[in-house]
Protein backbone atom coordinates (compact mmCIF):
# COMPACT_ATOMS: atom_id res chain seq x y z
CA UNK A 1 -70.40 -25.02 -19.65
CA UNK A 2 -68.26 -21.98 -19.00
CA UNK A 3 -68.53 -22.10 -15.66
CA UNK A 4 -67.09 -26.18 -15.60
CA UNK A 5 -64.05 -24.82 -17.34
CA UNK A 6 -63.78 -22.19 -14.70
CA UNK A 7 -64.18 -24.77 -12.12
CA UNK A 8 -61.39 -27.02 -14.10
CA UNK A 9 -59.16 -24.42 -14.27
CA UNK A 10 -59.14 -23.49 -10.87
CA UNK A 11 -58.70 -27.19 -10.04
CA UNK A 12 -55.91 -27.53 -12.03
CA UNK A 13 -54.27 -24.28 -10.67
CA UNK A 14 -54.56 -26.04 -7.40
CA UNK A 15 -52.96 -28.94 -8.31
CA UNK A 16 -50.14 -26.99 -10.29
CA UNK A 17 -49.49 -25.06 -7.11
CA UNK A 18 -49.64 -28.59 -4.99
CA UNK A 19 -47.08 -29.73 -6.97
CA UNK A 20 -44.80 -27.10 -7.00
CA UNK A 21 -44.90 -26.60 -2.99
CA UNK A 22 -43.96 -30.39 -3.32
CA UNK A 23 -40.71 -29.86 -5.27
CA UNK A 24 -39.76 -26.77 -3.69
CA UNK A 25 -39.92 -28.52 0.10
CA UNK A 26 -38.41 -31.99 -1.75
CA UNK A 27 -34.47 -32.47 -0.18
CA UNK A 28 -31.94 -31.53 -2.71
CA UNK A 29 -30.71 -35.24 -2.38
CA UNK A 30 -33.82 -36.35 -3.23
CA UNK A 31 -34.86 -34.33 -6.10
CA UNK A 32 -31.30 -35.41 -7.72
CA UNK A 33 -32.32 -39.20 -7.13
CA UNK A 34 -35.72 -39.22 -9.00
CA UNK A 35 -33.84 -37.23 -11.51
CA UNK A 36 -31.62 -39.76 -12.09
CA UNK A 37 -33.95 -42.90 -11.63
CA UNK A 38 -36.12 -41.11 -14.44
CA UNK A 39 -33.06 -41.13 -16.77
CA UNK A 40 -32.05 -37.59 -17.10
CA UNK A 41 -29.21 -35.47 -16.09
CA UNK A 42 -29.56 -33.54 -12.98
CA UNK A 43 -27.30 -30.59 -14.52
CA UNK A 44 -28.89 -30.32 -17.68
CA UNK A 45 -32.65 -30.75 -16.37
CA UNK A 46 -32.01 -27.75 -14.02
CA UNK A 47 -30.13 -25.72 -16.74
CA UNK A 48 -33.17 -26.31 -18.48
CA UNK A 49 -35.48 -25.03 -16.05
CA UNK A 50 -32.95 -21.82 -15.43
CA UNK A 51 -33.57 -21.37 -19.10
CA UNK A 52 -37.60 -21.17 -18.88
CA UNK A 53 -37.49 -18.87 -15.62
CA UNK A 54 -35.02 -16.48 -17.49
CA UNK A 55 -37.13 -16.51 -20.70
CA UNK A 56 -40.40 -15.99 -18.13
CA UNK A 57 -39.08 -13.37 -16.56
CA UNK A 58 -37.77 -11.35 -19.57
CA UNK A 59 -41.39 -12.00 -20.89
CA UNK A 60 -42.55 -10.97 -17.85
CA UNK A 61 -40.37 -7.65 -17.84
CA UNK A 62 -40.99 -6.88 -21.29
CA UNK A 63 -45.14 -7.11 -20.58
CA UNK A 64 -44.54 -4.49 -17.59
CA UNK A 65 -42.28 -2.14 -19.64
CA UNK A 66 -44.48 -2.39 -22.55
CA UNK A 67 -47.73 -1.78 -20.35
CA UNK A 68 -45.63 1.15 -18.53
CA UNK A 69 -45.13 2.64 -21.61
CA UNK A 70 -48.81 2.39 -22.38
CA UNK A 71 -49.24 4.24 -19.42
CA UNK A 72 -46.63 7.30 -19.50
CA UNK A 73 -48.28 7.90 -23.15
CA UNK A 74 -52.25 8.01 -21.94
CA UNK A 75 -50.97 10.38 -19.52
CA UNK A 76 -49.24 12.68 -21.67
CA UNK A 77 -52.24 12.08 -24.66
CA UNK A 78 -54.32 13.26 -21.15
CA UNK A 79 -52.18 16.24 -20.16
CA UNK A 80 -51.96 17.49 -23.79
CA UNK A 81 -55.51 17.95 -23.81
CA UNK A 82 -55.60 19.54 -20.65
CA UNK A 83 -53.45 22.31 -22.09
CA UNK A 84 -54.84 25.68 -22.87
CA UNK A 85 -52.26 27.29 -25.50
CA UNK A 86 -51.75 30.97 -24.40
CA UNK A 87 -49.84 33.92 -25.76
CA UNK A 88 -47.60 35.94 -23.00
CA UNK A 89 -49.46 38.80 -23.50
CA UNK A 90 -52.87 36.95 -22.94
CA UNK A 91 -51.56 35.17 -20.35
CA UNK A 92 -50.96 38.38 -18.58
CA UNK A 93 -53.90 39.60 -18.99
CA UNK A 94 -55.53 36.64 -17.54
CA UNK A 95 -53.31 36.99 -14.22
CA UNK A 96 -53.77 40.69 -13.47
CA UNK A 97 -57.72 39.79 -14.21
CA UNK A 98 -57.56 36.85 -11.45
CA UNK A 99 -55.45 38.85 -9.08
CA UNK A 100 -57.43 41.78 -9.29
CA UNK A 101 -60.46 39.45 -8.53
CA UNK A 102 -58.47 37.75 -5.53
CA UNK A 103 -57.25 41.05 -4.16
CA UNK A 104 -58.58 39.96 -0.72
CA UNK A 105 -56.92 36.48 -1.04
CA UNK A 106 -53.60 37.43 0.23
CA UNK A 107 -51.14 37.05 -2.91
CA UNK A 108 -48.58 38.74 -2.51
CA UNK A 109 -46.87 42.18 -4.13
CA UNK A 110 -44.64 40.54 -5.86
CA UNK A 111 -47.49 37.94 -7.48
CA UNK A 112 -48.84 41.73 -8.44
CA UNK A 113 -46.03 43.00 -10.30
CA UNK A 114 -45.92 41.47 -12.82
CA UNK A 115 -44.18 43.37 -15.41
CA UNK A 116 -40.70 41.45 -13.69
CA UNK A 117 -42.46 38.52 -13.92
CA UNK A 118 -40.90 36.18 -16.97
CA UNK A 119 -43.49 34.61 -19.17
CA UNK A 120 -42.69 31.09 -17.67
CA UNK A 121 -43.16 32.40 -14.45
CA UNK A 122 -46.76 33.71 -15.63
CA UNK A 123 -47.49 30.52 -17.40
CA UNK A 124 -46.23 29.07 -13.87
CA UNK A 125 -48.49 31.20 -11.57
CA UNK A 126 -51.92 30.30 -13.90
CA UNK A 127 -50.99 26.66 -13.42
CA UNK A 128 -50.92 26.99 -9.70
CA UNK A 129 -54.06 28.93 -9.96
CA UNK A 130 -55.69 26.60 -11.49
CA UNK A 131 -54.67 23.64 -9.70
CA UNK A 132 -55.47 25.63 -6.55
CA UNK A 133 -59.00 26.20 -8.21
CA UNK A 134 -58.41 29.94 -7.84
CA UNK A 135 -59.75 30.94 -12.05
CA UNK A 136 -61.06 33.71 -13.45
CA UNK A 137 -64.85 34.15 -12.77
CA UNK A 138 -66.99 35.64 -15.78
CA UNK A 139 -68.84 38.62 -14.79
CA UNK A 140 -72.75 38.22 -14.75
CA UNK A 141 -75.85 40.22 -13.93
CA UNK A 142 -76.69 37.61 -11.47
CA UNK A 143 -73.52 37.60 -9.64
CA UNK A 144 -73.18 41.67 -9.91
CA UNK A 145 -76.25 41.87 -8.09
């Protein structure tokens, strides 16, 4: 049974869009005549219709807004678990660990120093560490050896 109503639907989208194509490629002239032979007002029946396109299309723009929204606040619900909450001095100490693992890797002297460094700028450099996939590797037996 589901599957009929599938199959209705789908015929009646078809016929919707049939219809539609039919007005659109309809003479002006035309469309104004069976207007009129039907007994309405051309002016008002298309005022009408403005109406309902306006009122779709504000729907329309309030449904993307609303599911943009939806979307900015995932990603921030998603970066705010993402984020590892770090005192400066900590944070230090984690960069002078990486670099000092990296030492071969070609950062530079000024990536070193980092007692000029501001703590944003630390905060800064372990974010492009990480999305680099440069981290701090734990020292084992197995990897001493």
């Amino acid at each position: 049974m589901t599957a009929n109503r599938k199959d209705d639907r789908e015929a009646l989208d078809r016929l919707m869009s049939v219809m539609v194509d039919d007005l659109l490629n309809m003479p002006e002239e035309e469309l104004i005549a069976e207007t009129l032979s039907e007994g309405h007002n051309p002016t008002e029946e298309a005022e009408a219709i403005r109406a309902v396109i306006e009122q779709a299309a504000r729907a329309c723009g309030q449904s993307r807004l609303k599911a943009a929204k939806n979307a900015v606040a995932a990603g921030r619900a998603k970066q705010n678990q993402n984020v590892v909450r770090l005192d400066a001095s900590a944070a230090r100490q984690r960069l002078a660990a990486i670099l000092a693992q990296n030492v071969d890797s070609g950062v530079s002297l000024a990536a070193r120093n980092q007692s000029q460094l501001s703590d944003a700028d630390v905060f800064g450099m372990l974010a492009d560490l990480k999305e680099l996939g440069i981290a701090l590797e734990k020292k084992t037996p197995e990897s001493e050896s």
